[in-house]
Protein backbone atom coordinates (compact mmCIF):
# COMPACT_ATOMS: atom_id res chain seq x y z
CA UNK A 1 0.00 0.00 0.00
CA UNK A 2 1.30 3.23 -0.68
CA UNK A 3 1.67 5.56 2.72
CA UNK A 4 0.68 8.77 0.66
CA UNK A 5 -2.48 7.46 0.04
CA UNK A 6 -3.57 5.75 2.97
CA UNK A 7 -4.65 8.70 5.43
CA UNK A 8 -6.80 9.93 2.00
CA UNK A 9 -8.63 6.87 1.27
CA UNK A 10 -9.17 5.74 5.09
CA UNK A 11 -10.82 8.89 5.22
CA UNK A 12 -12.94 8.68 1.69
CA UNK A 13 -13.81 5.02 2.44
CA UNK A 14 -14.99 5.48 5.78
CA UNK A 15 -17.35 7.98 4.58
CA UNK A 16 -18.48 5.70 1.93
CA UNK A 17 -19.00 2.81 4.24
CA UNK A 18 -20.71 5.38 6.72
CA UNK A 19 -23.58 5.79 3.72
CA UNK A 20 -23.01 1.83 2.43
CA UNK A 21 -23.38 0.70 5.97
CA UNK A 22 -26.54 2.38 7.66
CA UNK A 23 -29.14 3.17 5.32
CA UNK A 24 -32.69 3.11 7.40
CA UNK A 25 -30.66 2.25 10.26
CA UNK A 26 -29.30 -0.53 9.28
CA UNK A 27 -26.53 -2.17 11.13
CA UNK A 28 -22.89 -2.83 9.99
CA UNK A 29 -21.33 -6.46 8.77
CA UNK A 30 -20.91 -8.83 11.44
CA UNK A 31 -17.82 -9.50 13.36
CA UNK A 32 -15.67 -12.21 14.94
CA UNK A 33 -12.58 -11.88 17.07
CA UNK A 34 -9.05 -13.60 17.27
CA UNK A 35 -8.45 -15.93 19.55
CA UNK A 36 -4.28 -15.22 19.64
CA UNK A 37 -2.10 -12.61 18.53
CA UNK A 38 2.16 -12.21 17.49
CA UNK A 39 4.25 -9.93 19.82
CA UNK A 40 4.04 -6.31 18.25
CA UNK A 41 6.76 -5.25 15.74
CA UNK A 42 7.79 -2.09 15.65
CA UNK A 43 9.20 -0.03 12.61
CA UNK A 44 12.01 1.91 13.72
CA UNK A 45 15.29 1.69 14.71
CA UNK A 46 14.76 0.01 18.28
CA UNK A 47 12.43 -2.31 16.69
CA UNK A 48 14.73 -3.58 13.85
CA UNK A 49 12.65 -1.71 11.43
CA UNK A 50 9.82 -4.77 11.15
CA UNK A 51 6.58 -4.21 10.13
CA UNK A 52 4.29 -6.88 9.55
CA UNK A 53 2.90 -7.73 6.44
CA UNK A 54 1.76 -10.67 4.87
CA UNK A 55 1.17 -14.20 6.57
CA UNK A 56 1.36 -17.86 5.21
CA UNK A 57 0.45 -20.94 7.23
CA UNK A 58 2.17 -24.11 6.60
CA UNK A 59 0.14 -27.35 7.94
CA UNK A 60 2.23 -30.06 9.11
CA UNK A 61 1.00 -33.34 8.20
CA UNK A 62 2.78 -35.27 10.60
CA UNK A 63 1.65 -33.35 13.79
CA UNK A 64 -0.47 -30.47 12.95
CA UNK A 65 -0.39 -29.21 16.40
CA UNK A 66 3.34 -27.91 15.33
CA UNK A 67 2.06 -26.31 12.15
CA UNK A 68 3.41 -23.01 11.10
CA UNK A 69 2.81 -19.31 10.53
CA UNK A 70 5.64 -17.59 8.14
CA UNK A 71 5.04 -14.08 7.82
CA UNK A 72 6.90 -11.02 6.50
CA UNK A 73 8.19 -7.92 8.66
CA UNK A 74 9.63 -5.84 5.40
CA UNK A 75 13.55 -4.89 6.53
CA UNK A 76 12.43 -6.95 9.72
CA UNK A 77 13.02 -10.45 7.49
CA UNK A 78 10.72 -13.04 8.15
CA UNK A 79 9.05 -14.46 11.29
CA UNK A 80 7.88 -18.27 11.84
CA UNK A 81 5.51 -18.11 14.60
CA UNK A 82 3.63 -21.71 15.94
CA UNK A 83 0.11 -21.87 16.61
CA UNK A 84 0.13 -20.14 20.06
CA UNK A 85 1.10 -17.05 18.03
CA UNK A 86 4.57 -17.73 19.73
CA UNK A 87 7.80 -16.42 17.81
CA UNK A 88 9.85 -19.59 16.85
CA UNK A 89 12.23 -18.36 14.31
CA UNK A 90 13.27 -15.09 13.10
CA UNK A 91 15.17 -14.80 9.98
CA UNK A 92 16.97 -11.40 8.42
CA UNK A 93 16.49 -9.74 5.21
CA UNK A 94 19.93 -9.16 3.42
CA UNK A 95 21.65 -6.72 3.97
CA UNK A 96 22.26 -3.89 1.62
CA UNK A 97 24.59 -4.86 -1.03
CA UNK A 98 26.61 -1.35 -1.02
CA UNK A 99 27.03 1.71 1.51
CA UNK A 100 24.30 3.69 -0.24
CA UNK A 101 22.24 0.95 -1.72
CA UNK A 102 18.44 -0.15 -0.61
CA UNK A 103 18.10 -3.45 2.01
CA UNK A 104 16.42 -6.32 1.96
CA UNK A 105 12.73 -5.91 2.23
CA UNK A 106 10.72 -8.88 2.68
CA UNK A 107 7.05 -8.37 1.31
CA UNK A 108 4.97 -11.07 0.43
CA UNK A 109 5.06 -14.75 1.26
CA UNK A 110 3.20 -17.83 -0.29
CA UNK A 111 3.68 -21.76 0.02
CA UNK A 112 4.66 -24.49 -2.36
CA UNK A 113 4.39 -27.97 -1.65
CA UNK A 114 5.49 -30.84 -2.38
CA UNK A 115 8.27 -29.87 -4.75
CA UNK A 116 10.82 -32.10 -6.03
CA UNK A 117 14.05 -30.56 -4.56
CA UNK A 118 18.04 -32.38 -4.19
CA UNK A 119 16.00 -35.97 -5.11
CA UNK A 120 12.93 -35.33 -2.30
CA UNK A 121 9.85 -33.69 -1.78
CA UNK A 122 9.95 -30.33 -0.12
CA UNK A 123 8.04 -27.19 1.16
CA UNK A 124 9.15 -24.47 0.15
CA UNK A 125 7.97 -20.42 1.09
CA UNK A 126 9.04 -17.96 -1.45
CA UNK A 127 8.95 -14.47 -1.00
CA UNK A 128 9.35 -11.31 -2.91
CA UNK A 129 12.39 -9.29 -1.79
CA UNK A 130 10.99 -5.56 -2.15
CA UNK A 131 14.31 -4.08 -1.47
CA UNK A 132 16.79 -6.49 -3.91
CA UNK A 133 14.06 -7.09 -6.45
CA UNK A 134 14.64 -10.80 -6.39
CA UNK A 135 12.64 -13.66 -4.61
CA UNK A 136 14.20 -15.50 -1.94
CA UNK A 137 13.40 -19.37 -1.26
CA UNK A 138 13.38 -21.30 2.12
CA UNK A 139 13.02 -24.58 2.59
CA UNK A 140 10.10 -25.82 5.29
CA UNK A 141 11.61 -28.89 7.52
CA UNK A 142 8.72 -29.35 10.63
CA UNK A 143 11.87 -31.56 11.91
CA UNK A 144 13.74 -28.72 12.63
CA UNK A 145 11.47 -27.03 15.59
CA UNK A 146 13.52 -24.21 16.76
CA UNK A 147 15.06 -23.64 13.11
CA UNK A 148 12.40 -24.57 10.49
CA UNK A 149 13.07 -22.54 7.95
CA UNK A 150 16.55 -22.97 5.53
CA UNK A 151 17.73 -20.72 2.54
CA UNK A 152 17.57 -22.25 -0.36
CA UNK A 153 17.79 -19.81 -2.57
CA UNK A 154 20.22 -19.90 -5.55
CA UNK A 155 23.26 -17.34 -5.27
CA UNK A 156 22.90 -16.69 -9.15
CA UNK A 157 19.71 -15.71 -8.86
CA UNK A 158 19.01 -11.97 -10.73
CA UNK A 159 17.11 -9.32 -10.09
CA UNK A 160 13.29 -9.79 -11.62
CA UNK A 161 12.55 -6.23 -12.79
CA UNK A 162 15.57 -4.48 -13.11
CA UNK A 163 18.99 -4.66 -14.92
CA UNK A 164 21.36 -2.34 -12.05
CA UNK A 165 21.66 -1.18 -8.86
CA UNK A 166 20.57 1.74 -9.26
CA UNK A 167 17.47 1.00 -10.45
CA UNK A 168 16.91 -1.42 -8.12
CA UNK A 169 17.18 1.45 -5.16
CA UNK A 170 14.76 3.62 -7.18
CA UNK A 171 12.45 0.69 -5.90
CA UNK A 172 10.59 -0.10 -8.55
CA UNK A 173 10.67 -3.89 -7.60
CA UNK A 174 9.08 -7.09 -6.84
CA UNK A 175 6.22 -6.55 -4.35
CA UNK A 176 3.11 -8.64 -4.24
CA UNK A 177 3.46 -12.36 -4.59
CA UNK A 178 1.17 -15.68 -5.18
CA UNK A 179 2.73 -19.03 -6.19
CA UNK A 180 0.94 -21.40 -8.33
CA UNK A 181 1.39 -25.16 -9.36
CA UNK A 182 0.16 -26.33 -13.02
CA UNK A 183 -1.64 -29.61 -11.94
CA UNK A 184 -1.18 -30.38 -15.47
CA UNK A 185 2.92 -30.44 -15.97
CA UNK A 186 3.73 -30.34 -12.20
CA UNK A 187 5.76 -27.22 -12.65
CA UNK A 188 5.71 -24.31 -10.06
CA UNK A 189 5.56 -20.41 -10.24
CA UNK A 190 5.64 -17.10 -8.85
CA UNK A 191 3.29 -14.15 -10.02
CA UNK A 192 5.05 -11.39 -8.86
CA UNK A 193 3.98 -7.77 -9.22
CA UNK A 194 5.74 -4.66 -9.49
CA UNK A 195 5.78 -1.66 -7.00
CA UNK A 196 4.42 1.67 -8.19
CA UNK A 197 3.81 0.45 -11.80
CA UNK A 198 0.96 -2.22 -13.22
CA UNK A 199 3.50 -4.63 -14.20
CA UNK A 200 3.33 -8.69 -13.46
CA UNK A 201 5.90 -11.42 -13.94
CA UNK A 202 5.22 -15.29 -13.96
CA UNK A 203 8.08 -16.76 -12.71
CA UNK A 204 8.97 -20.88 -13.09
CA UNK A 205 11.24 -21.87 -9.92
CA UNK A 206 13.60 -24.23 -11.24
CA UNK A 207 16.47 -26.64 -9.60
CA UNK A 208 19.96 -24.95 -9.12
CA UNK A 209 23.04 -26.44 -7.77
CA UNK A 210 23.73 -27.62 -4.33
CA UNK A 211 19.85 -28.33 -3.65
CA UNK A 212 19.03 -24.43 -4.53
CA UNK A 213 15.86 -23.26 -6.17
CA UNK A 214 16.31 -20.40 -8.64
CA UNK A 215 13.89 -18.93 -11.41
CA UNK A 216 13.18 -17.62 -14.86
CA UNK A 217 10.79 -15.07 -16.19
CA UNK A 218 8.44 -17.16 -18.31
CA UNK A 219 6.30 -13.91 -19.47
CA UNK A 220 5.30 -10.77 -18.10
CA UNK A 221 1.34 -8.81 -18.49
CA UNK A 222 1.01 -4.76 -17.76
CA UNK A 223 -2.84 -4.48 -16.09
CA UNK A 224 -4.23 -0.87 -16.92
CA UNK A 225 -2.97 2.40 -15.31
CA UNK A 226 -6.18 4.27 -16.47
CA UNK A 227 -9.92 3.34 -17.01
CA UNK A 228 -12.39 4.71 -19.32
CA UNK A 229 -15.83 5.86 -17.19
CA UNK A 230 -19.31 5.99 -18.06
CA UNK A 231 -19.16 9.42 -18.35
CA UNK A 232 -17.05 9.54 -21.11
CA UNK A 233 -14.10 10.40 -19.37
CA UNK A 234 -10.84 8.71 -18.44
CA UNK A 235 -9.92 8.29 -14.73
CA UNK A 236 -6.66 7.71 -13.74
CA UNK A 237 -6.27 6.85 -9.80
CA UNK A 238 -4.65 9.74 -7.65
CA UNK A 239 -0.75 9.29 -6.59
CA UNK A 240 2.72 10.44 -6.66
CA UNK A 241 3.94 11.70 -10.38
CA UNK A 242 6.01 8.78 -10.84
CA UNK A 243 3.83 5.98 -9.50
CA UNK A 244 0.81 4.40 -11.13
CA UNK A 245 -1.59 2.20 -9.39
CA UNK A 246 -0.02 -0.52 -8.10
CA UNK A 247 -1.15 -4.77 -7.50
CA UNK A 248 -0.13 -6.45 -4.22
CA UNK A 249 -2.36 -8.87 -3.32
CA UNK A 250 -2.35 -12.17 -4.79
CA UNK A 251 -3.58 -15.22 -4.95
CA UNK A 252 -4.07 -18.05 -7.15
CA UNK A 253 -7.42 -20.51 -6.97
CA UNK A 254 -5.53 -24.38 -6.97
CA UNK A 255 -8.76 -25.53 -8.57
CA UNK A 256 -9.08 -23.64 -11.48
CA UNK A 257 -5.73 -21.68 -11.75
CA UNK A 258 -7.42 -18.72 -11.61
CA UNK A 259 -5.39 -15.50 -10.32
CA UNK A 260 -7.18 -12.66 -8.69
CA UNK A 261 -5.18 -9.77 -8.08
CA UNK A 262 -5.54 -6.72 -5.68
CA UNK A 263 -4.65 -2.97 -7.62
CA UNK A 264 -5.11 -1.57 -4.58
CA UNK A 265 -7.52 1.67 -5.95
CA UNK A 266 -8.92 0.40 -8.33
CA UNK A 267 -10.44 -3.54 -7.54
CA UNK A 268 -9.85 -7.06 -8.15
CA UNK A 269 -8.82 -8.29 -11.13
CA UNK A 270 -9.33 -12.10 -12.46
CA UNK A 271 -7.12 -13.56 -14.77
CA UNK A 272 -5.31 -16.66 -16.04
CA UNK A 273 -2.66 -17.66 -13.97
CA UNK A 274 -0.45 -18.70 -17.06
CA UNK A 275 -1.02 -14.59 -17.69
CA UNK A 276 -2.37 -15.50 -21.15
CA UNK A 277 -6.28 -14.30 -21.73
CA UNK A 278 -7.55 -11.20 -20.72
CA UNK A 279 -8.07 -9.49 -17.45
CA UNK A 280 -11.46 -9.24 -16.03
CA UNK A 281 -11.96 -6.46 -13.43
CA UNK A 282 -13.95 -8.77 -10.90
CA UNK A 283 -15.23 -5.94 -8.80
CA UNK A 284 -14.33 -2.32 -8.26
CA UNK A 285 -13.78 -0.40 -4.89
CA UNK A 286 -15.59 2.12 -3.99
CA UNK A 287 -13.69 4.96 -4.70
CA UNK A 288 -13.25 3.98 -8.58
CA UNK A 289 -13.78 7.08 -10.68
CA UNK A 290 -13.03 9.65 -8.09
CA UNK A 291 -10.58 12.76 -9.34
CA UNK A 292 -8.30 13.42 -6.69
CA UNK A 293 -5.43 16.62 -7.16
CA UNK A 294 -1.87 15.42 -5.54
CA UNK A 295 -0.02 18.03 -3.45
CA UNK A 296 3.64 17.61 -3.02
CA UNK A 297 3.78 19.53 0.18
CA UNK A 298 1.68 17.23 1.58
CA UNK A 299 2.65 13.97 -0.05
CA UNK A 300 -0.96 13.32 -0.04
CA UNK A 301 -4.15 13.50 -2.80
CA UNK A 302 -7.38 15.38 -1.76
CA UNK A 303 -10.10 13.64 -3.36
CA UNK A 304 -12.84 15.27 -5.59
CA UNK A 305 -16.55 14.77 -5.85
CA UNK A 306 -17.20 10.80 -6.22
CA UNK A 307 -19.24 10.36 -9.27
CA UNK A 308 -20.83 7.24 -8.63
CA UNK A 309 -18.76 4.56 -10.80
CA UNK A 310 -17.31 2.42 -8.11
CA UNK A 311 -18.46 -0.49 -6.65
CA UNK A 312 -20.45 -1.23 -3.59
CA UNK A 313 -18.40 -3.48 -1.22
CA UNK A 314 -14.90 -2.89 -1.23
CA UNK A 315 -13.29 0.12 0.07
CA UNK A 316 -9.58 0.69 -0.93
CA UNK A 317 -7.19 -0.10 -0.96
CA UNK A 318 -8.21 -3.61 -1.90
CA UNK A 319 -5.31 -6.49 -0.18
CA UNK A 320 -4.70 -9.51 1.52
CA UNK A 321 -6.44 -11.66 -0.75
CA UNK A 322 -6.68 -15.45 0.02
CA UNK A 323 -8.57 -18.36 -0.87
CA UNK A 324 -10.84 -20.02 1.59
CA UNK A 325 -10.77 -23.97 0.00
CA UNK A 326 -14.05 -26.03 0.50
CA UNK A 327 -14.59 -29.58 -1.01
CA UNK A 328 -16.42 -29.91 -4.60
CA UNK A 329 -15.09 -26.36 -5.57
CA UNK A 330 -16.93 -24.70 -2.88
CA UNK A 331 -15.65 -21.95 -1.21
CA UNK A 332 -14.87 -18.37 -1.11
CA UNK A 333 -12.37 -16.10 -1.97
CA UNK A 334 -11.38 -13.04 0.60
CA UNK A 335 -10.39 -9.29 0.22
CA UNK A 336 -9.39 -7.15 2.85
CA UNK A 337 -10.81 -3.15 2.01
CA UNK A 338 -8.64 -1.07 4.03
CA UNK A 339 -10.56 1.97 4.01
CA UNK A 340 -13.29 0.81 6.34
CA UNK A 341 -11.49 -2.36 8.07
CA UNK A 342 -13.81 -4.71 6.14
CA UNK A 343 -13.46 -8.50 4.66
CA UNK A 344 -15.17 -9.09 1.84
CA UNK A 345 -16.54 -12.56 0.63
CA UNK A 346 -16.78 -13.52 -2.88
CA UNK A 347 -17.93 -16.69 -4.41
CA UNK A 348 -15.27 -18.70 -5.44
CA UNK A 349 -17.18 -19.94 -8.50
CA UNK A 350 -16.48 -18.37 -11.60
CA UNK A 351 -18.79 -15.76 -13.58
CA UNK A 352 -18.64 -12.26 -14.46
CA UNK A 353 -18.34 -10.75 -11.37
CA UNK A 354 -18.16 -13.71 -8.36
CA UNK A 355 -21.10 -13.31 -6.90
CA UNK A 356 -20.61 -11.26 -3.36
CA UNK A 357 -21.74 -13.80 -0.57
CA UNK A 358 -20.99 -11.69 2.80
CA UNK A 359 -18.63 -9.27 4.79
CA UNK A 360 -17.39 -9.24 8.19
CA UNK A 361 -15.12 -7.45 10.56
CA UNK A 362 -12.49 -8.58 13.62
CA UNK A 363 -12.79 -6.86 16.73
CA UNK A 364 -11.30 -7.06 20.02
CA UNK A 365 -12.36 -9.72 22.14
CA UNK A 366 -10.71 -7.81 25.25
CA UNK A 367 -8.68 -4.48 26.31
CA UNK A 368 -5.89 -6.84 25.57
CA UNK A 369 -6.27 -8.45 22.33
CA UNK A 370 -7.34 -5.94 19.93
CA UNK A 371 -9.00 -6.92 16.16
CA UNK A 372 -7.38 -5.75 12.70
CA UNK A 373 -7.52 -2.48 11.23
CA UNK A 374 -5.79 -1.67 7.55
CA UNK A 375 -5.29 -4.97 6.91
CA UNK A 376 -2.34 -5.91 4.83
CA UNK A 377 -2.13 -9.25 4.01
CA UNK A 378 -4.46 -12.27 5.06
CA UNK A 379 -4.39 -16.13 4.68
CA UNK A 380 -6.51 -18.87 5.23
CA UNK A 381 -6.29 -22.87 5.65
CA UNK A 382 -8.92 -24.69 5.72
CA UNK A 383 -7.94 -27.74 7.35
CA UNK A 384 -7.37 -29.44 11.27
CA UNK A 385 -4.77 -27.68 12.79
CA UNK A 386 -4.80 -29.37 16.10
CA UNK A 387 -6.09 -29.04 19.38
CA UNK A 388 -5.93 -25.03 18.96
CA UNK A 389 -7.85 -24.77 15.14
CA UNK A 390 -9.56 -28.16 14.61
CA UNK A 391 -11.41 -26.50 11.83
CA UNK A 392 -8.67 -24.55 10.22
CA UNK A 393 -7.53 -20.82 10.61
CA UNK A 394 -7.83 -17.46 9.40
CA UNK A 395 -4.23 -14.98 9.94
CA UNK A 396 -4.57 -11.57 9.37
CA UNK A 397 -1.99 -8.43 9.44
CA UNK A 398 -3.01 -5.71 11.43
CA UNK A 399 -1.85 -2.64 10.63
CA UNK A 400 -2.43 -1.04 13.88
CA UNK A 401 -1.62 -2.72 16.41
CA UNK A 402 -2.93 -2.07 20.09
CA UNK A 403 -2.30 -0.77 23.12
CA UNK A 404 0.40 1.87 21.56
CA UNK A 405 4.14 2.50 22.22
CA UNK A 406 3.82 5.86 22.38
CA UNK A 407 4.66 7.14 18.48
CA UNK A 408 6.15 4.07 17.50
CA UNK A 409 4.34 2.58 14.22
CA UNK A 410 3.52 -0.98 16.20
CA UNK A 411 2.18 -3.90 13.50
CA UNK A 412 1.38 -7.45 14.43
CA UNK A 413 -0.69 -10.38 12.99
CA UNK A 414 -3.96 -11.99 14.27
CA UNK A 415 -5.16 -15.28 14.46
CA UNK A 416 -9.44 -16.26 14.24
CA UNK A 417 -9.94 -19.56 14.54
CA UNK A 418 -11.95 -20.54 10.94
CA UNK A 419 -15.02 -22.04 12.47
CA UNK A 420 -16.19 -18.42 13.95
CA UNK A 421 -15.69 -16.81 9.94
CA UNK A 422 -17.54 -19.89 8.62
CA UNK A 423 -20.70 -19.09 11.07
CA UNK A 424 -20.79 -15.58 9.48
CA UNK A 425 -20.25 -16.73 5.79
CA UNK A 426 -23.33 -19.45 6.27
CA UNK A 427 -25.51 -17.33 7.84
């Protein structure tokens, strides 16, 4: 998410969901609350500059009770917490390459399984390295208890985006990320978008030396930067001079190989994982079609008049998207809209829009354990996780984390146990 735009369009979509949420006195979407949540990170100096961000959960198979949470904290590296929301493993992001050069920034994580790696089967969590413009690889081993996570990535590996250095600290780089298996060949991927710009890459992870996993750029698709409106006119979303509206969240539907993808003011986007085909724009946020005039005092966009031609659910910016499995194709997919602190529930069934099924919100369930506001990133497992999550799990980001440290910007991640998001889907 960009930080310009988020005090502008927190402000715009809670005024939006203010009139969405109450005509005739109607109430607002239901709620649930987490049952567990990570120590706070903070991002500044004292707090190792980590600020969480996205969340996988890896299910072992063996003794679910010891499954996983691997989750991103940007120049924090990753974190591997278990299912008490207990820190297990904390792992860096490189360090910068050169004096005045940008550092690792971990962004984005997702989960392969199963992969054929050094003659075995592995897991594997891949994540987009904001700050090199690479991915980096790490091997799952639920043998390993205090150390489950292993580097794997291949030294050769090259940037994704960029040719230099210096245009990898300009920071246009890898940013959101969803991996993908073709049931048909058995080969595995990366979609990996681009920060600031429209741009995404389909990346193949292939064997290296030495048990490493590298990767190659099998083709690349640029989504739209500006949208023709009912009205005649063409919109093009509010930001900084040099960035257009970027995708982060990701994620790809196993059953279908369907990618829907989050350009955070604008909506979500369903396409072909393969990135052949054409884009569909799956729903819109609410703010779609509103003018808004930059000021670079400020660093932030005052928004115009809204003339109607956004949608009615989301409010931006549109993230964390993950896919809640069921059996027979069931299920849903879920979108986090920042603007009003919302999850939104779409059909997972294909058609021209995915039909909306429901919204919800998490709350505190106590002075202590606060819900999720601006979410980030979000994933979901629908599966027995042992004696804590027999029914699965929902983990969120929240991107303000409570009670305060004073000014410090304090992030953490949340854990709702799936059976109390299933009651409010099926109602």
């Amino acid at each position: 998410m960009r930080q310009t735009l988020r005090g502008t369009w927190l402000i715009l979509g809670a005024m939006l969901a203010t009139a969405w949420a109450s005509p005739a006195g109607a109430a607002g979407p239901p709620t649930v609350q987490p049952r567990a949540e990570t120590a706070a990170l903070y991002d500044d100096e004292a707090g190792g500059n980590a600020n969480a961000d996205d969340p996988a959960i890896w299910r072992n198979s063996a003794d679910p009770d010891r499954s996983l949470v691997i989750a991103t904290a940007k120049e924090g590296g990753l974190r591997v917490y278990d299912l008490a929301a207990r820190e297990v493993q904390s792992l860096p992001a490189p360090a910068p390459p050169g004096e005045d050069d940008a550092p690792g920034r971990y962004n984005n994580v997702d989960l392969v399984l199963g992969t054929r790696l050094a003659g075995t089967r592995a897991d594997l969590a891949v994540v987009s390295d904001r700050g090199n413009d690479r991915l980096r690889i790490y091997r799952v081993d639920g043998n390993r208890p205090g150390a489950p996570l292993t580097d794997v990535t291949d030294p050769a590996a090259r940037p994704i985006f960029n040719t230099t250095q210096d245009e990898i600290n300009d920071q246009h780089t890898a940013y959101g990320l969803a991996t993908w298996t073709d049931t048909g060949s058995g080969r595995s991927y990366a979609l990996v978008s681009r920060r600031s710009r429209t741009e995404l890459a389909l990346l193949e992870l292939t064997p290296a030396p030495g048990g490493t996993v590298g990767y190659r750029t099998v083709r690349t698709l640029t989504l739209p930067s500006a949208f023709p409106l009912p009205d005649g006119s063409t919109w093009t979303p509010c930001g900084e001079p040099d960035e257009l509206p970027q995708i982060e969240g990701m994620v790809v539907d196993p059953a279908n190989g369907t990618l829907y993808a989050g350009q955070e003011d604008v909506g979500i986007w369903r396409l072909r994982a393969d990135l052949t085909g054409g884009p569909v724009l799956m729903d819109k946020v609410r703010e779609f079609g509103v003018p808004g005039t930059y000021d670079e005092e400020t660093e932030e966009c005052t928004p115009g008049a809204d003339p109607g031609f956004g949608g009615d659910r989301l409010a931006a910016d549109v993230e964390g998207l993950t896919i809640l499995d069921e059996p027979g194709g069931d299920g849903y997919l879920l979108a986090s809209g920042q603007g009003d602190n919302t999850f939104v529930a779409y059909d997972r069934e294909v058609s021209e829009h995915n039909a909306y099924e429901a919204s919800f919100r998490i709350t505190a369930a106590s002075a202590t354990l606060d819900g999720s506001e601006v979410c980030d990133g979000a994933a979901v497992l629908n599966a027995p996780l042992g004696k804590r999550y027999p029914k699965g799990l929902l983990v969120v980001q929240d991107g303000q984390e409570t009670p305060a440290d004073g000014d410090r910007e304090s992030t953490g991640f949340k854990y709702v146990d799936l059976r109390d998001v299933k009651d409010v889907l099926n109602d």
